[in-house]
PDB file of N, CA and C in Angstrom:
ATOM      1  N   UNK A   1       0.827  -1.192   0.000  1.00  0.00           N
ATOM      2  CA  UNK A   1       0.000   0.000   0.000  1.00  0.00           C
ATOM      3  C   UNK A   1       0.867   1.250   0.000  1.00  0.00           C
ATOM      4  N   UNK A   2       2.308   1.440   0.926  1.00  0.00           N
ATOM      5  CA  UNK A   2       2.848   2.036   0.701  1.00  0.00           C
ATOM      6  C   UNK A   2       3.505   2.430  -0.502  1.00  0.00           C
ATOM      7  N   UNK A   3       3.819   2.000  -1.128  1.00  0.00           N
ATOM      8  CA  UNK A   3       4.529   1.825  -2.839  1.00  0.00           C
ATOM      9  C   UNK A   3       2.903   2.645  -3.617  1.00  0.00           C
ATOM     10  N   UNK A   4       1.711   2.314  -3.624  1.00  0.00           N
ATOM     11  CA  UNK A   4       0.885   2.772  -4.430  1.00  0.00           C
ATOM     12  C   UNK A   4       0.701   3.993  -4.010  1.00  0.00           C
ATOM     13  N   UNK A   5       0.885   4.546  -2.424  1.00  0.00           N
ATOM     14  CA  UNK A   5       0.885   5.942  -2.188  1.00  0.00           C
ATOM     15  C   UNK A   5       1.655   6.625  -2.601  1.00  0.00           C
ATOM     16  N   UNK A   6       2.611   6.219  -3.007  1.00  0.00           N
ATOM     17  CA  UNK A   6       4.236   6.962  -3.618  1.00  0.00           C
ATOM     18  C   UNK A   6       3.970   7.323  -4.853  1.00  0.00           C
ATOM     19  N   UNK A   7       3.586   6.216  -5.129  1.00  0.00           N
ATOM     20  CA  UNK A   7       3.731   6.328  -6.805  1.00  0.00           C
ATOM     21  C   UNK A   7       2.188   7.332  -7.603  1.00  0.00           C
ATOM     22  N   UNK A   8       1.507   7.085  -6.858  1.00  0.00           N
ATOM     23  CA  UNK A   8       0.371   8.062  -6.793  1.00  0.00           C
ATOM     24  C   UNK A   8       0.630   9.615  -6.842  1.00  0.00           C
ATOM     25  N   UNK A   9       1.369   9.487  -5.347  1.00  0.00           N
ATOM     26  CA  UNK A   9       2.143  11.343  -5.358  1.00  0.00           C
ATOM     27  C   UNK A   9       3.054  11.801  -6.855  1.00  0.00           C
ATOM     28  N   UNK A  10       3.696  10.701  -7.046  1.00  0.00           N
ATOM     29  CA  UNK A  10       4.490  10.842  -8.432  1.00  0.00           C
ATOM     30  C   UNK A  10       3.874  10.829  -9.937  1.00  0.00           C
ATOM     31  N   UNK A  11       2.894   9.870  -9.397  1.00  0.00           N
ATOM     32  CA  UNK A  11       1.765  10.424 -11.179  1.00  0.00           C
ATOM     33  C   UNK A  11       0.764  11.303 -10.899  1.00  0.00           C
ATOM     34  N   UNK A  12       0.483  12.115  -9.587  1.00  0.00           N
ATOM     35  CA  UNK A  12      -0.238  13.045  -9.910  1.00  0.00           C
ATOM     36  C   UNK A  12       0.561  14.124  -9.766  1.00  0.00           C
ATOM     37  N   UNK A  13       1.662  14.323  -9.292  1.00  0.00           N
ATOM     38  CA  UNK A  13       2.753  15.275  -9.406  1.00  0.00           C
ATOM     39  C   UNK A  13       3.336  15.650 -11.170  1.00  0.00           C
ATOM     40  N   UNK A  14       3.364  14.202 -11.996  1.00  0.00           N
ATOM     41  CA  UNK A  14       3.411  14.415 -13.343  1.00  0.00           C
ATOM     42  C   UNK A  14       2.262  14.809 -13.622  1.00  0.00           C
ATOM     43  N   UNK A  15       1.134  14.214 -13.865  1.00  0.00           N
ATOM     44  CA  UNK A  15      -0.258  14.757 -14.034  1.00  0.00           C
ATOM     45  C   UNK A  15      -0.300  16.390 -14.103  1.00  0.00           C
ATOM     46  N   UNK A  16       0.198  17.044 -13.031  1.00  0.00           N
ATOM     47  CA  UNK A  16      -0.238  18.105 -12.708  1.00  0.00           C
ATOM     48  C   UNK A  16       0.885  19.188 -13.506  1.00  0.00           C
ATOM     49  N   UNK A  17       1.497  18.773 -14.102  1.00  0.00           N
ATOM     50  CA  UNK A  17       2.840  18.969 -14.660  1.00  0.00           C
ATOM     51  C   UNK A  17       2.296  20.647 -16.075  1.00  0.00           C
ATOM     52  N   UNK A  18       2.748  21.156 -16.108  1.00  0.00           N
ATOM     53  CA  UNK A  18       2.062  21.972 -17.380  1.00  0.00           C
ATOM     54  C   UNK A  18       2.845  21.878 -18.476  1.00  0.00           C
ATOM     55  N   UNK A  19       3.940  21.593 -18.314  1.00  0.00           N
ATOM     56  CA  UNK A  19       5.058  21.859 -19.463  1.00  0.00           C
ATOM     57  C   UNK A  19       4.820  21.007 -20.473  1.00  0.00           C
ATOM     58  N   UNK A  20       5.392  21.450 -21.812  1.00  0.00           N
ATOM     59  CA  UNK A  20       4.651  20.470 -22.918  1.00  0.00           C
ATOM     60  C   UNK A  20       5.973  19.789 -23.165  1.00  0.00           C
ATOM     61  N   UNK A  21       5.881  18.485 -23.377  1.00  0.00           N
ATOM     62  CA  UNK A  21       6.950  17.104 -23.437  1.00  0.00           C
ATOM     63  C   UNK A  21       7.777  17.661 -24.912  1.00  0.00           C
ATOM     64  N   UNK A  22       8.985  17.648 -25.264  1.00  0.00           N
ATOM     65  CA  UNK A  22       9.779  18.069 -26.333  1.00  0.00           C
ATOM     66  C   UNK A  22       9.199  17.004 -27.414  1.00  0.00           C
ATOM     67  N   UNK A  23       8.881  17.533 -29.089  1.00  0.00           N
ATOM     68  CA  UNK A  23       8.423  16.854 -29.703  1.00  0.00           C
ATOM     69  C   UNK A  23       6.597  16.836 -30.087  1.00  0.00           C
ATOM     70  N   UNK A  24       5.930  17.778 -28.896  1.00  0.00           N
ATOM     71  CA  UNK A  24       4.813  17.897 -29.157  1.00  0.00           C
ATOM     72  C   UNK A  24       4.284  19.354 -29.492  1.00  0.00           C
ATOM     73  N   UNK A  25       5.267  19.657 -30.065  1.00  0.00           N
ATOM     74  CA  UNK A  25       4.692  21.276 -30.673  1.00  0.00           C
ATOM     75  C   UNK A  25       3.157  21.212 -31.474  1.00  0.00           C
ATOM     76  N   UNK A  26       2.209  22.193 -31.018  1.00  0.00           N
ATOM     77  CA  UNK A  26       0.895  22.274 -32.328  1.00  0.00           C
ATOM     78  C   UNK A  26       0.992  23.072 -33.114  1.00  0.00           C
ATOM     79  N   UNK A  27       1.162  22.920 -34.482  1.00  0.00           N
ATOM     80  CA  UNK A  27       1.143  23.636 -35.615  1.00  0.00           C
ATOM     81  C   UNK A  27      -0.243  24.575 -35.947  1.00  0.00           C
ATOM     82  N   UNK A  28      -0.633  25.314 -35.952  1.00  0.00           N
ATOM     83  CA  UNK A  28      -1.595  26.396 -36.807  1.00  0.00           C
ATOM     84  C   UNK A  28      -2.747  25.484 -37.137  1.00  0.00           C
ATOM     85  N   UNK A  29      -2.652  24.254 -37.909  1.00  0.00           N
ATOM     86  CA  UNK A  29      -3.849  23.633 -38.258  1.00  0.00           C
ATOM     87  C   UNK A  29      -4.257  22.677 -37.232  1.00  0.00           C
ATOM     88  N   UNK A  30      -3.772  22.438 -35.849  1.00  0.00           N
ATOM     89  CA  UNK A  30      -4.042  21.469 -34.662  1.00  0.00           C
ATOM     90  C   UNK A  30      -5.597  21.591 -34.473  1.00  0.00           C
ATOM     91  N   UNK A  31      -6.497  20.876 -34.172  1.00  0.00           N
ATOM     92  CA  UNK A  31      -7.729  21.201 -33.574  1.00  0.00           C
ATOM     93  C   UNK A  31      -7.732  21.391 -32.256  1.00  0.00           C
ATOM     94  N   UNK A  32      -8.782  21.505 -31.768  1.00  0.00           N
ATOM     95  CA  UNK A  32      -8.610  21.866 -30.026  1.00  0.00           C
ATOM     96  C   UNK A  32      -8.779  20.159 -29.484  1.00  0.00           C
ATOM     97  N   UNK A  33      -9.251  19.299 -30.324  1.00  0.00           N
ATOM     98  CA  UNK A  33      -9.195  17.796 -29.844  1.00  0.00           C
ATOM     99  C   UNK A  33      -7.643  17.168 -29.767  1.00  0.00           C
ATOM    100  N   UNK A  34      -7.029  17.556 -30.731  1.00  0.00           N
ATOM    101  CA  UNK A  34      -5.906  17.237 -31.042  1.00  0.00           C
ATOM    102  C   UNK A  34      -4.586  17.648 -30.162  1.00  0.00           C
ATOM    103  N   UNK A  35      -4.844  18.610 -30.098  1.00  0.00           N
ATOM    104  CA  UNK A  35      -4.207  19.422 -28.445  1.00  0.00           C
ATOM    105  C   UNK A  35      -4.317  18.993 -27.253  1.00  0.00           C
ATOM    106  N   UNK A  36      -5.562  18.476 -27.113  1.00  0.00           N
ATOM    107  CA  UNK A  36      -6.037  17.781 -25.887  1.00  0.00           C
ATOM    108  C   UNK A  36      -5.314  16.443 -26.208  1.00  0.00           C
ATOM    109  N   UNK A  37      -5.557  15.664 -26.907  1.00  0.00           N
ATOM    110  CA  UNK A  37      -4.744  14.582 -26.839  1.00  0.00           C
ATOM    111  C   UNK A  37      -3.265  14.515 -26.458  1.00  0.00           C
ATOM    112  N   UNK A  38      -2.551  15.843 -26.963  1.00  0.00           N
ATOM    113  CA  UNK A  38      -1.233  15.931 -26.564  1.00  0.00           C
ATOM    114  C   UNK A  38      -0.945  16.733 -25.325  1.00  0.00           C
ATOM    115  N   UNK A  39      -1.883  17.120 -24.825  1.00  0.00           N
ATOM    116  CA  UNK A  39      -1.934  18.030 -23.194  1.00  0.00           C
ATOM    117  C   UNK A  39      -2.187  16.322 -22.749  1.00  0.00           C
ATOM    118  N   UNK A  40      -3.288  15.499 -22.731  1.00  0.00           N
ATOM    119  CA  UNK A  40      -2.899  14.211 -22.379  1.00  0.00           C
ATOM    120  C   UNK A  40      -1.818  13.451 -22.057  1.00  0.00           C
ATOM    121  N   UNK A  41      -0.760  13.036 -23.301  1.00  0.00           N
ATOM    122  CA  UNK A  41       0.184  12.841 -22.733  1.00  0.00           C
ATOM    123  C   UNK A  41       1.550  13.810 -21.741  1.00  0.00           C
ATOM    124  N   UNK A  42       1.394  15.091 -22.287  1.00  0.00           N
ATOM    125  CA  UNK A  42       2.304  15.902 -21.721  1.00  0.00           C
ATOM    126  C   UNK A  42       2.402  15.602 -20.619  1.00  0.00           C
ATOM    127  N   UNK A  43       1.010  15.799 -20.165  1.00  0.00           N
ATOM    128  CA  UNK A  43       0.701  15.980 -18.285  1.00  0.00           C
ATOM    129  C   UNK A  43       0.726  15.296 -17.982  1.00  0.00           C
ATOM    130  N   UNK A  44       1.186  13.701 -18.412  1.00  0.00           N
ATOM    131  CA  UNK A  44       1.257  12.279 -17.716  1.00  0.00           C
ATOM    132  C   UNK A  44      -0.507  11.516 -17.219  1.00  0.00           C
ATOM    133  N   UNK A  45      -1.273  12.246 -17.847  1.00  0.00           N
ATOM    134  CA  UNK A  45      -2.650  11.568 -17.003  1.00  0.00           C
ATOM    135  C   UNK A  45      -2.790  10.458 -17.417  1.00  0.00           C
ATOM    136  N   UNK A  46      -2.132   9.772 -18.553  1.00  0.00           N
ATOM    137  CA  UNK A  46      -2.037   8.358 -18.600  1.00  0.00           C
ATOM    138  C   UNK A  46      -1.211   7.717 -17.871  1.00  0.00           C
ATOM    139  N   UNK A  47      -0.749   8.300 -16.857  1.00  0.00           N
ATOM    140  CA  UNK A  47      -0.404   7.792 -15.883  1.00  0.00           C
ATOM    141  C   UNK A  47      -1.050   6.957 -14.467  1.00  0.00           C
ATOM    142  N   UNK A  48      -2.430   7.330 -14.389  1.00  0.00           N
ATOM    143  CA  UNK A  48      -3.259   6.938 -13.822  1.00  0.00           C
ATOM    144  C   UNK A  48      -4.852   5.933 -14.560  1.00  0.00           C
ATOM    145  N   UNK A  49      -4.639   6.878 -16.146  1.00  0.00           N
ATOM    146  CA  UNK A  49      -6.148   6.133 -16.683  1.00  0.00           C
ATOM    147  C   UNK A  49      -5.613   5.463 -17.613  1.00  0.00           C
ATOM    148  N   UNK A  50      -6.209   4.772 -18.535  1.00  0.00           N
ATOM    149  CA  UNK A  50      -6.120   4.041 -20.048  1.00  0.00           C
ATOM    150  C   UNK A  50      -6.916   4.916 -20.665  1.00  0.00           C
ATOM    151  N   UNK A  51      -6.623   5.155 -22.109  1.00  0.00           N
ATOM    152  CA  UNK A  51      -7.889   4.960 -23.490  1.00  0.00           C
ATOM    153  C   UNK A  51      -7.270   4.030 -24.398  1.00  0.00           C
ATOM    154  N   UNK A  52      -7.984   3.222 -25.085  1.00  0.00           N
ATOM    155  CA  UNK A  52      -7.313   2.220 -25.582  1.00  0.00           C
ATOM    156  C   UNK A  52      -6.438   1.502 -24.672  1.00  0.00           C
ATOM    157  N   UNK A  53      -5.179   0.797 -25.975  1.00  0.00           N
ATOM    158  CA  UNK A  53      -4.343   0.170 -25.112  1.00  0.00           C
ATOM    159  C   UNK A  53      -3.118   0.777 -23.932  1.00  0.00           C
ATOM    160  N   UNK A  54      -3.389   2.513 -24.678  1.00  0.00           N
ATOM    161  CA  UNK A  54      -2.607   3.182 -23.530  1.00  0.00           C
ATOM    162  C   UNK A  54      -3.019   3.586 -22.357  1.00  0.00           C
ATOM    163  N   UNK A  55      -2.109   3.594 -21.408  1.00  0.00           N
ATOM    164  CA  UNK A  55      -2.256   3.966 -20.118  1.00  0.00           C
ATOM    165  C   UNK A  55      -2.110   3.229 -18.599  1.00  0.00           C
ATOM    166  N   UNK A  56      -2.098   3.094 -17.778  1.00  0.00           N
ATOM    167  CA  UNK A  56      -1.904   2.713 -16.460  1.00  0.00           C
ATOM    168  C   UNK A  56      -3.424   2.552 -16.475  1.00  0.00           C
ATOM    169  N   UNK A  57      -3.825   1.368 -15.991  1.00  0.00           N
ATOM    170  CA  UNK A  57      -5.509   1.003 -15.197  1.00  0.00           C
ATOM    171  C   UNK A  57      -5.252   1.410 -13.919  1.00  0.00           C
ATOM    172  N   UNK A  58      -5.026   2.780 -13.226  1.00  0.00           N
ATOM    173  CA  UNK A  58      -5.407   2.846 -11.794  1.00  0.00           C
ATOM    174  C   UNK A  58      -6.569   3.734 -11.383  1.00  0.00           C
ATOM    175  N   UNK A  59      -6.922   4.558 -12.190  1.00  0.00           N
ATOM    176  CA  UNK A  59      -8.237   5.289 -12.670  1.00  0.00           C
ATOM    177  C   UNK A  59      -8.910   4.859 -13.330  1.00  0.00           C
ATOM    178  N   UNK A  60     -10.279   5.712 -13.679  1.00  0.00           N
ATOM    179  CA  UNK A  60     -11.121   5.031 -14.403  1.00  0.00           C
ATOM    180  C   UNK A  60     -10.831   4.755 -16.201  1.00  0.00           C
ATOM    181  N   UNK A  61     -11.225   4.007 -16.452  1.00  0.00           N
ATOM    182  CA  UNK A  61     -10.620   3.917 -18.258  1.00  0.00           C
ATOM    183  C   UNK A  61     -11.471   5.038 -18.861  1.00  0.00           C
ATOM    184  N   UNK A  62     -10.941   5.927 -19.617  1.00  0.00           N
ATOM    185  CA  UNK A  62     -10.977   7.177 -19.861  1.00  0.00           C
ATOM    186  C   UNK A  62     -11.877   6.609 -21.580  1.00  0.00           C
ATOM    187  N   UNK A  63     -11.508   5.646 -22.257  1.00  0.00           N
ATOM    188  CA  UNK A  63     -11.498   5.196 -23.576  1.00  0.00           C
ATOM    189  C   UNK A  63     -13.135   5.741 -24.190  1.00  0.00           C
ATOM    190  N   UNK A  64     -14.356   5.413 -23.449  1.00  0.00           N
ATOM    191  CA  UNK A  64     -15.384   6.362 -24.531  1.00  0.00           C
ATOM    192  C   UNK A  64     -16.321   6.831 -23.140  1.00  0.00           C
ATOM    193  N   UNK A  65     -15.130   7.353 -22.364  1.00  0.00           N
ATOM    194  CA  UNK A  65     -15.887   8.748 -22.015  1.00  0.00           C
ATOM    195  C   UNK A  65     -16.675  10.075 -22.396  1.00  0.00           C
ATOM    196  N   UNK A  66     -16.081  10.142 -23.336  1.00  0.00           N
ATOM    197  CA  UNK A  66     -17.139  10.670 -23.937  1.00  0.00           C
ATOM    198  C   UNK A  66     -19.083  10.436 -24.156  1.00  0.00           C
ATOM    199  N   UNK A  67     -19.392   9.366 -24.425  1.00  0.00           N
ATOM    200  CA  UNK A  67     -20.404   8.827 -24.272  1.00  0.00           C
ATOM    201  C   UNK A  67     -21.093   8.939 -23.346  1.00  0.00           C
ATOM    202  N   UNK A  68     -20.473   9.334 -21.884  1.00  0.00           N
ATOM    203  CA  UNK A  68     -21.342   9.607 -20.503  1.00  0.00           C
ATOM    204  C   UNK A  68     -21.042  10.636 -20.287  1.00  0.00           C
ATOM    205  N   UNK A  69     -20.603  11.671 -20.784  1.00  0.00           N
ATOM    206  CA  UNK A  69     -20.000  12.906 -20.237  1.00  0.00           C
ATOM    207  C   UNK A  69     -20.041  13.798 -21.409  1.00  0.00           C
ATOM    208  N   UNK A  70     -20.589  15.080 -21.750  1.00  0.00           N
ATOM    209  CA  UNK A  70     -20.383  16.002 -22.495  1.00  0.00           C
ATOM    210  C   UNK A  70     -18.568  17.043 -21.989  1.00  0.00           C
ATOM    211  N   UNK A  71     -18.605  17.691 -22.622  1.00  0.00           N
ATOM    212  CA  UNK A  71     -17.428  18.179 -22.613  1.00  0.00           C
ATOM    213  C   UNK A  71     -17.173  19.529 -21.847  1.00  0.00           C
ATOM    214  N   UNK A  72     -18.770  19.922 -21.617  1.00  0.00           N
ATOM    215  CA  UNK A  72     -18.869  20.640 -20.785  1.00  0.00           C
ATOM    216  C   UNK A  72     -18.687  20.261 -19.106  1.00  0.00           C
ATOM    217  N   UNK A  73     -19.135  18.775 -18.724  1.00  0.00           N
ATOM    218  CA  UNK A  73     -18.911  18.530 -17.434  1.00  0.00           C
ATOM    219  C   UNK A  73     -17.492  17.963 -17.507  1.00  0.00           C
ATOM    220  N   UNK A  74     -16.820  17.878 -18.446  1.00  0.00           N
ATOM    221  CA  UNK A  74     -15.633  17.412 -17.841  1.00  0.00           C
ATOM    222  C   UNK A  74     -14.641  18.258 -17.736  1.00  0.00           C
ATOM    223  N   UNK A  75     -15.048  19.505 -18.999  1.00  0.00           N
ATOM    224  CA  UNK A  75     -14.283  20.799 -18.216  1.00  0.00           C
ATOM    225  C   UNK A  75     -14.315  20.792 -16.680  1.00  0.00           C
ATOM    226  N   UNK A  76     -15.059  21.008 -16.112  1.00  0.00           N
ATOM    227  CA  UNK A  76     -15.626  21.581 -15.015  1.00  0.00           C
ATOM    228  C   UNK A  76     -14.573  20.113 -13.968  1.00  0.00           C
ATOM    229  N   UNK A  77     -14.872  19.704 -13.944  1.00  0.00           N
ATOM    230  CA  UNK A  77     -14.251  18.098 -13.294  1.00  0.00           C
ATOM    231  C   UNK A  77     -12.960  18.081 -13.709  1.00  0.00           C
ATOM    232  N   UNK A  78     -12.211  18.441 -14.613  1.00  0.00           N
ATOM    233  CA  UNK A  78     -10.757  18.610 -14.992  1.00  0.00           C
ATOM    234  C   UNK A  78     -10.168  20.320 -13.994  1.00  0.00           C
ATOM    235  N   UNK A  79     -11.136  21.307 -13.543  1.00  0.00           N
ATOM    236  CA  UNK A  79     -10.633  22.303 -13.310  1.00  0.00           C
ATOM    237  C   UNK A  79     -10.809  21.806 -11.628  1.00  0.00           C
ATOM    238  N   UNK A  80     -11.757  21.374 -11.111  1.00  0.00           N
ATOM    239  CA  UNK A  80     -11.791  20.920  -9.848  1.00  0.00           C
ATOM    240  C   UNK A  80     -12.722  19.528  -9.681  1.00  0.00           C
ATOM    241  N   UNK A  81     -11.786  18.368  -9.285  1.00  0.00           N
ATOM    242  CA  UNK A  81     -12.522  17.548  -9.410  1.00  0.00           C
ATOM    243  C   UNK A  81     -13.309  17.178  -7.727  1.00  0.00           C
ATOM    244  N   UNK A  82     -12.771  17.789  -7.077  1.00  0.00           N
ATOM    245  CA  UNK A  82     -13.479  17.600  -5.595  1.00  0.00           C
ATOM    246  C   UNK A  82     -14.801  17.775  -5.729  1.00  0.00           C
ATOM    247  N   UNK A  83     -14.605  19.121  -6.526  1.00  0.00           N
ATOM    248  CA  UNK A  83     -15.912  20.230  -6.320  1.00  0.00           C
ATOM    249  C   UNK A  83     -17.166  18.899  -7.266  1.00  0.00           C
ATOM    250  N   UNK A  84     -16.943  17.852  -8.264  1.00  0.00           N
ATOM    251  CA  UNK A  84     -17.576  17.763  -8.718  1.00  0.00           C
ATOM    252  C   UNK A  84     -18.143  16.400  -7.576  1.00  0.00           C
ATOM    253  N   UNK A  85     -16.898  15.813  -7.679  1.00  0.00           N
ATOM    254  CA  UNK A  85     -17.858  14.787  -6.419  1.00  0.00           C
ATOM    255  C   UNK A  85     -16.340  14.645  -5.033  1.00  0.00           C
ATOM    256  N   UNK A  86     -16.792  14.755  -4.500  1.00  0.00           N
ATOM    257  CA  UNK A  86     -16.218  15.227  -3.144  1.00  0.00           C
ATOM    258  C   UNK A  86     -15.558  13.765  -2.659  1.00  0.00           C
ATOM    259  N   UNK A  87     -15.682  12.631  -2.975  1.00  0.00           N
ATOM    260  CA  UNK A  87     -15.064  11.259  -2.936  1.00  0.00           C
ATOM    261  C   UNK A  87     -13.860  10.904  -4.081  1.00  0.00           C
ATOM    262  N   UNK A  88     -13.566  12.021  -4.746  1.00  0.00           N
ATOM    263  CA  UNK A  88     -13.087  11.225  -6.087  1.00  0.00           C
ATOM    264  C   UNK A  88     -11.576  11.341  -5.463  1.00  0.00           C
ATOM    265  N   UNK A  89     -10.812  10.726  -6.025  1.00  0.00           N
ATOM    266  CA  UNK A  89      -9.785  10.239  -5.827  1.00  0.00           C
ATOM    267  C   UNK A  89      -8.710  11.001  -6.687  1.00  0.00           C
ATOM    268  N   UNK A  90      -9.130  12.156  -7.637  1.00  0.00           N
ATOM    269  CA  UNK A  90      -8.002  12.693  -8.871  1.00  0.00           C
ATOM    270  C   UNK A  90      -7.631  13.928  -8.253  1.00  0.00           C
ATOM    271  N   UNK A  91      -6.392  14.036  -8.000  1.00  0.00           N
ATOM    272  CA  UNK A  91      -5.797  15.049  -7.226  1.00  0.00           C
ATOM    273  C   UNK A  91      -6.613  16.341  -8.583  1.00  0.00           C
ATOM    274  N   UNK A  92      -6.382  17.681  -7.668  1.00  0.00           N
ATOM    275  CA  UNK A  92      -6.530  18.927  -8.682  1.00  0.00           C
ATOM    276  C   UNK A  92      -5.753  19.252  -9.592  1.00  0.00           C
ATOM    277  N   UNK A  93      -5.738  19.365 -10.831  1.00  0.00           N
ATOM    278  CA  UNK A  93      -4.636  20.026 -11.493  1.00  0.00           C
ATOM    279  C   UNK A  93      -3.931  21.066 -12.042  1.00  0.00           C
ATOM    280  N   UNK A  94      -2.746  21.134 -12.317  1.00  0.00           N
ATOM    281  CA  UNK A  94      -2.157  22.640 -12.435  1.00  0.00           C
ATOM    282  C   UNK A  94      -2.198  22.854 -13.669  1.00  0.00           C
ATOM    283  N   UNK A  95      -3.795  23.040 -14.200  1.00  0.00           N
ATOM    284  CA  UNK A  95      -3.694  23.200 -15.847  1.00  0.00           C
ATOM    285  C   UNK A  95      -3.936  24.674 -16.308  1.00  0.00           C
ATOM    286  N   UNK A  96      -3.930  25.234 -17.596  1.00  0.00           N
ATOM    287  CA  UNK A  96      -4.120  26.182 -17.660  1.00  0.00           C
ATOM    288  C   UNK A  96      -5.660  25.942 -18.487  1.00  0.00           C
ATOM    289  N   UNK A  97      -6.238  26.981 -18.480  1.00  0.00           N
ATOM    290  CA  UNK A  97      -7.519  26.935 -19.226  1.00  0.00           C
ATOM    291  C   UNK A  97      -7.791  26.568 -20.556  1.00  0.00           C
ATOM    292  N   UNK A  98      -6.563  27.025 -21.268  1.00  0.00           N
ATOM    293  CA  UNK A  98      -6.634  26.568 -22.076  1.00  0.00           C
ATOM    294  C   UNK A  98      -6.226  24.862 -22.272  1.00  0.00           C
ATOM    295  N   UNK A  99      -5.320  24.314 -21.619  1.00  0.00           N
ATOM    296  CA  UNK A  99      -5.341  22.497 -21.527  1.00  0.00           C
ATOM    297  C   UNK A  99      -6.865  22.091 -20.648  1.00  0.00           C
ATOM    298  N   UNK A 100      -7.276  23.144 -20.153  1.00  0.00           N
ATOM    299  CA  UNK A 100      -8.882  22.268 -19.807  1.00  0.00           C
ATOM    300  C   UNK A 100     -10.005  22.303 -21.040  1.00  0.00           C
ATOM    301  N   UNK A 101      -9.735  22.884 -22.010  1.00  0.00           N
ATOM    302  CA  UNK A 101     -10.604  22.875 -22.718  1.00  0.00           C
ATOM    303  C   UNK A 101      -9.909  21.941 -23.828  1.00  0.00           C
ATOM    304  N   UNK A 102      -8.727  21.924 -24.226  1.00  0.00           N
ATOM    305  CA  UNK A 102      -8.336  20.850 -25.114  1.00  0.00           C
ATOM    306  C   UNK A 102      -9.160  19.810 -24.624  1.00  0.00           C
ATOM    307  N   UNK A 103      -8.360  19.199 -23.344  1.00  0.00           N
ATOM    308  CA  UNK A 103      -8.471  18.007 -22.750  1.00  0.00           C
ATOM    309  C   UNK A 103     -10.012  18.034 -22.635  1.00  0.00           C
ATOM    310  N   UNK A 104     -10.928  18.495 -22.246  1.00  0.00           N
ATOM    311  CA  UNK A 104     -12.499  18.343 -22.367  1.00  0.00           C
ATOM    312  C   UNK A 104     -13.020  18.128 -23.692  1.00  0.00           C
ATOM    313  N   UNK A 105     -12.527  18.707 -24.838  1.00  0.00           N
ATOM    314  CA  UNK A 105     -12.974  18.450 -26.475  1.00  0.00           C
ATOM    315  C   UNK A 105     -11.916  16.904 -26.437  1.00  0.00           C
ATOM    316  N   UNK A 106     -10.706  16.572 -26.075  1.00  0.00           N
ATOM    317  CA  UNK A 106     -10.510  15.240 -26.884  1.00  0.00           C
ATOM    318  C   UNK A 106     -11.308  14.415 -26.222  1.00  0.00           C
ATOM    319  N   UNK A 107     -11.318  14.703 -24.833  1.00  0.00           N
ATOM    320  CA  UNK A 107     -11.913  13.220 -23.836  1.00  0.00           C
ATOM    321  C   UNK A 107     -13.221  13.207 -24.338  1.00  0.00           C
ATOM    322  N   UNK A 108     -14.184  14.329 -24.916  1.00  0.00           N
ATOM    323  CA  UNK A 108     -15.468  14.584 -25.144  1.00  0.00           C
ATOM    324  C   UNK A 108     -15.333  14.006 -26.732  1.00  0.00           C
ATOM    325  N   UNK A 109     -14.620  13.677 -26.956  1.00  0.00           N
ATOM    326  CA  UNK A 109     -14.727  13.148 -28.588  1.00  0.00           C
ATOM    327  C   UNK A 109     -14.345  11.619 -28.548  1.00  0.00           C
ATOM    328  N   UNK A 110     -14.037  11.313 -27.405  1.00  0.00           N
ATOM    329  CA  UNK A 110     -13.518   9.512 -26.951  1.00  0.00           C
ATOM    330  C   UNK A 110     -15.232   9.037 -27.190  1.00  0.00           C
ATOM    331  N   UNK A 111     -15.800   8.382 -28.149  1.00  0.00           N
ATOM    332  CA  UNK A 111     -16.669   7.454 -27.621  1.00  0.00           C
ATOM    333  C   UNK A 111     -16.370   6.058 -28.195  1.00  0.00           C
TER     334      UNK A 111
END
């Protein structure tokens, strides 16, 4: 149990990360889904979820979230997830507004 608390602090410490990973520059024609996918990996949150075959299963599988979630509530749940349910387990993150709205259009386009 100790080891999963560690490593927890360490993928939500990446998670929370803002800096964009070398290699993921967006060019002029990027969509705002497409951004989100790469604010995805930047910030390590596949560090905790899956879509597809990527990711760590220690969160929920992210893969067609979309389907239960518009993109509007997951903004909102990506900017504070306490606030949305007060049990959840996803630390807060240090995103900027603009990676909450990527990340809400790609996860909102997962079905």
């Amino acid at each position: 149990m100790k080891r999963l608390v560690i490593t927890f602090a360490l993928l939500s410490t990446a998670c929370g990360a803002a800096a964009q990973a070398p290699g993921t520059t967006q060019g002029p024609g990027t969509t705002v889904a497409e951004r989100g996918q790469a604010a995805f990996k930047s910030n390590g949150c596949y560090g905790c979820h899956m879509i597809g075959a990527f990711g760590t299963p220690i969160g929920p599988d992210l893969s067609h979230v979309g389907r239960k979630y518009p993109p509007e509530y997951l903004a909102r749940w990506l900017r504070d997830p306490a606030q949305q349910r007060p049990s959840a387990h996803m630390p807060a993150l240090e995103l900027t507004e603009a990676d909450v709205q990527a990340l809400a259009a790609y996860l909102g386009s997962l079905r």
